[in-house]
Each structure stands twice: as structure tokens, then as C-alpha cells.
Protein backbone atom coordinates (compact mmCIF):
# COMPACT_ATOMS: atom_id res chain seq x y z
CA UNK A 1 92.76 76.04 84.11
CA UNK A 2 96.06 76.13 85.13
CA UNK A 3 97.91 79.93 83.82
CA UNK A 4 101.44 79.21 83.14
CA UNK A 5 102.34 83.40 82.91
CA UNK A 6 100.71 86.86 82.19
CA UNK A 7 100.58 86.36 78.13
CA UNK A 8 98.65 83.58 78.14
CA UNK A 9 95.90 84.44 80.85
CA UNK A 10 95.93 88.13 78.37
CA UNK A 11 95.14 85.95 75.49
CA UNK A 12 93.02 83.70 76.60
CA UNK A 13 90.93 86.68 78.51
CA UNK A 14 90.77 88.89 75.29
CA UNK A 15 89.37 85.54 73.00
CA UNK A 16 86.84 84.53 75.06
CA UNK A 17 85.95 88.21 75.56
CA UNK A 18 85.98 89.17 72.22
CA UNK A 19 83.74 86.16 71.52
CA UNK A 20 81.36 87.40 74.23
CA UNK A 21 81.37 90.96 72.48
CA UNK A 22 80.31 89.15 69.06
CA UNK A 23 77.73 86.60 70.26
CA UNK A 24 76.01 87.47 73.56
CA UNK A 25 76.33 91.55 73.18
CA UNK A 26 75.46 91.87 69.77
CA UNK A 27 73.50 94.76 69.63
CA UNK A 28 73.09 95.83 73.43
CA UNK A 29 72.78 99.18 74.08
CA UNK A 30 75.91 99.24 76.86
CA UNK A 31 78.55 98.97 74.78
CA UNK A 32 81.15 101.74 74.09
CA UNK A 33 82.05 101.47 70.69
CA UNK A 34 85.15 103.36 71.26
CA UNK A 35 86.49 100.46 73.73
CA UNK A 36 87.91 97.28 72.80
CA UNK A 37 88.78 94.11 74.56
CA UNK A 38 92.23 94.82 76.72
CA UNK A 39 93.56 92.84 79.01
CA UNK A 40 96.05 94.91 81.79
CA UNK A 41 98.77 93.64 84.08
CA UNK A 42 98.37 89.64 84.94
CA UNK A 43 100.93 89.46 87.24
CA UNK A 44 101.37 86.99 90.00
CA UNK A 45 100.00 88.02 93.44
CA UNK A 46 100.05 85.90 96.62
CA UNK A 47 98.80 83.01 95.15
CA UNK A 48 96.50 84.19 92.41
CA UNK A 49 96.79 86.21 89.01
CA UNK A 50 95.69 89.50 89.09
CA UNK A 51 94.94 92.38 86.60
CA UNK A 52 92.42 94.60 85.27
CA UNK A 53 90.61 93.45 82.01
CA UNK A 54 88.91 96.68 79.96
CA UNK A 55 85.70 95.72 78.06
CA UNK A 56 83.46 98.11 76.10
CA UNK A 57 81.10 97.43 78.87
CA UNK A 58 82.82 97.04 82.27
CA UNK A 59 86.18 97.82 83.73
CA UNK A 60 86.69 94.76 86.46
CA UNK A 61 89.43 93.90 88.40
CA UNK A 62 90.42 89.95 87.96
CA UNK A 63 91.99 87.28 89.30
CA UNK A 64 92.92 83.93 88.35
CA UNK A 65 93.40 81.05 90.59
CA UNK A 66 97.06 79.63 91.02
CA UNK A 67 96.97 76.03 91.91
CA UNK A 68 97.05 77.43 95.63
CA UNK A 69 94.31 79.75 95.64
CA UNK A 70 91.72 79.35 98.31
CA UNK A 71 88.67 79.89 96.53
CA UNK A 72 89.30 77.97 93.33
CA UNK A 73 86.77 75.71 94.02
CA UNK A 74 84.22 77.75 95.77
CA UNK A 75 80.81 77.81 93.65
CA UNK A 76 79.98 81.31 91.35
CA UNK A 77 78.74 83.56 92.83
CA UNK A 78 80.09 83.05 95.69
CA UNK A 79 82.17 86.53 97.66
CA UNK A 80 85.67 86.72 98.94
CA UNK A 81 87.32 89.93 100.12
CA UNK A 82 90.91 90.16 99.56
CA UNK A 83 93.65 92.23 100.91
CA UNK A 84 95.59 93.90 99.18
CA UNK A 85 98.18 97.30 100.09
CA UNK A 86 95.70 99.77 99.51
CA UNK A 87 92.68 97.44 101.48
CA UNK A 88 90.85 94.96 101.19
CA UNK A 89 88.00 94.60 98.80
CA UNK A 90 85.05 91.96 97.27
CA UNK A 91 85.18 89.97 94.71
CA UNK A 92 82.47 87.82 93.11
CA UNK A 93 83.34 84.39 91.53
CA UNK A 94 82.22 83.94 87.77
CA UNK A 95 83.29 81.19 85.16
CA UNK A 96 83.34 80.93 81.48
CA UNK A 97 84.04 77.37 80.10
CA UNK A 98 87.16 78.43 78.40
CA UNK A 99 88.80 80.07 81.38
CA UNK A 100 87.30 78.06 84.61
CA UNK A 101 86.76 79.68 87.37
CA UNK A 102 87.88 83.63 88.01
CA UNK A 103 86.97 86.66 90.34
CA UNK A 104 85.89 89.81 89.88
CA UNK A 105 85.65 93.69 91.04
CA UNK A 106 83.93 95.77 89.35
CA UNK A 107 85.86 99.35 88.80
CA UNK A 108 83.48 101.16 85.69
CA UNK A 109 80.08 99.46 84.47
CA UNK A 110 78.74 100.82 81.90
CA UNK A 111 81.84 102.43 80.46
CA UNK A 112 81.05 105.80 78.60
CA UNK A 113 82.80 107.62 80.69
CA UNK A 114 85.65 106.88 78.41
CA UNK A 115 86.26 108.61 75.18
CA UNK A 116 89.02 105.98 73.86
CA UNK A 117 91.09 103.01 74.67
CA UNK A 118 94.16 104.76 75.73
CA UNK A 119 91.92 106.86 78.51
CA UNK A 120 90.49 103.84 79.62
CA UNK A 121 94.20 101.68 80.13
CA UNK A 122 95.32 104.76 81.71
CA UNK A 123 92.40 104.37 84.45
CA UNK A 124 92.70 100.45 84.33
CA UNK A 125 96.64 101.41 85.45
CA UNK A 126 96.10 103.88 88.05
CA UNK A 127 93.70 101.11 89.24
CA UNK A 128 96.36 98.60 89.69
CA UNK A 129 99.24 100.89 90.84
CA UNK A 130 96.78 102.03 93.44
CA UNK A 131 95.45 99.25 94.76
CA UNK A 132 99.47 97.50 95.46
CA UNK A 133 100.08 100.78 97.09
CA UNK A 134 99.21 101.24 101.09
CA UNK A 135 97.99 104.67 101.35
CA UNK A 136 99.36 107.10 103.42
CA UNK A 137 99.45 107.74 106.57
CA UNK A 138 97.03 110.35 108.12
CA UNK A 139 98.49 113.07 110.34
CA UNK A 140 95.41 114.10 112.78
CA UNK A 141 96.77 117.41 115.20
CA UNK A 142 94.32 117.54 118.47
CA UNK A 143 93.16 120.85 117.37
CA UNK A 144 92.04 119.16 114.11
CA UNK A 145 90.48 116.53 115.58
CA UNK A 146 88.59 118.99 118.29
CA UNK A 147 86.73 120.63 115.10
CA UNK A 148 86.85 117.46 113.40
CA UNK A 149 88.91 117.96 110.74
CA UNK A 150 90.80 114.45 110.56
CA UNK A 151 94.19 115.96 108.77
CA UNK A 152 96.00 115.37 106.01
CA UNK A 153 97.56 112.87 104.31
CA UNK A 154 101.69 112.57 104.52
């Protein structure tokens, strides 16, 4: 699949997802009936897509290759890690015939944690503001790190 910009991937991601919901999960005992099917962000990074899509069973963080991407054609289930400002973390391959190949990190699975949607895209946003920020730096004094206290953050 090639994704042209951020509405698209969101629409195509909250169809097939939705369709998901209504065939495969029919009746499971996982889903949140307070959630829906969101898609968040979709923005380009490096050479991939990447957003957060909120389901009334998981919370995952995706990406979608660009034509550049250097796992595109790696098998599912295959792992990656990926840097990003805040670190680096795994991601899993999956596919879905009406999306191709994507990865994923899982945030939230199951998800009743959350009470409503608008909780939920508020922790889905903090996820992605976080992750394109570095974090801090830590200040360690050598008297804190003589009783092992490793400082604080600046």
C-alpha cells in the first residue's frame, strides 16, 4: 500500500478496524464498550507513518511503511526496534489484506482502564508527544551518587 497523507492511512485504519470489531470480535469478552475505533496522529516520520490507533481492545503504536522503509518487506512477525527522541523501542510486523504490511507497539491491551474515548485520545497523545520528545537530562551530584540516589531530572 502506498499512503499518500495522514487522512487516508486514518481512514483506511478505522474501516478495516471497525470491520474487525464487527466480524472477528463479535462477542469477546475484551472489548470496552465505551471505546471506539480512533485513529491518532499519522504523520510522516523518517521514512515511515507513524501514529497511535485506539481500539476498544488495544492501544498500539503504528507505523506504516513509506516506499523507503526498511522493513516493508520483512515477513509478520518479524521485530524491529526503532529510535525515536524519547528511545528506542520494538515493534512487531502484522498485515491485514486491506492495509499490507504495518508495525506495531503495544501501549494498553486490554483497555478498561479507560472510562471514555476522550480519556483514552488524551493517553494515545501524551503517547506520541512523549515518545518525539528526548527526555531530560539527569543531574547526578557525587554525594547522590555515593548513597545512590541517581538525581533529578532538569
Amino acid at each position: 500500500m502506498q499512503w499518500q497523507d495522514g487522512g487516508q492511512i486514518r481512514l483506511a485504519l478505522e474501516t478495516v478496524f471497525n470491520d474487525i470489531l464487527e466480524t472477528r470480535l463479535r462477542g469477546v469478552p475484551v472489548i470496552n464498550p465505551a471505546l471506539s475505533v480512533q485513529a491518532v496522529g499519522f504523520n510522516p516520520f523518517n521514512e515511515d507513518w507513524l501514529g497511535v490507533l485506539i481500539t476498544p481492545w488495544f492501544m498500539n503504536l503504528l507505523l506504516l511503511p513509506g516506499p523507503d522503509s526498511h522493513w516493508r518487506e520483512q515477513p509478520p512477525g518479524s521485530k524491529f526496534e526503532q529510535s525515536f527522541p524519547y528511545g528506542i523501542f520494538e515493534f512487531t510486523l502484522a498485515h491485514e489484506a486491506q492495509l499490507g504490511t504495518y508495525a506495531l507497539c503495544s501501549l494498553f491491551s486490554p483497555m478498561f482502564q479507560f472510562d471514555n474515548q476522550s480519556t483514552a485520545l488524551g493517553a494515545a497523545q501524551s503517547a506520541l508527544q512523549g515518545l518525539l520528545t528526548a527526555p531530560a537530562a539527569r543531574v547526578v551530584s557525587r554525594r547522590n551518587l555515593l548513597r545512590g540516589s541517581f538525581g533529578s531530572r532538569e
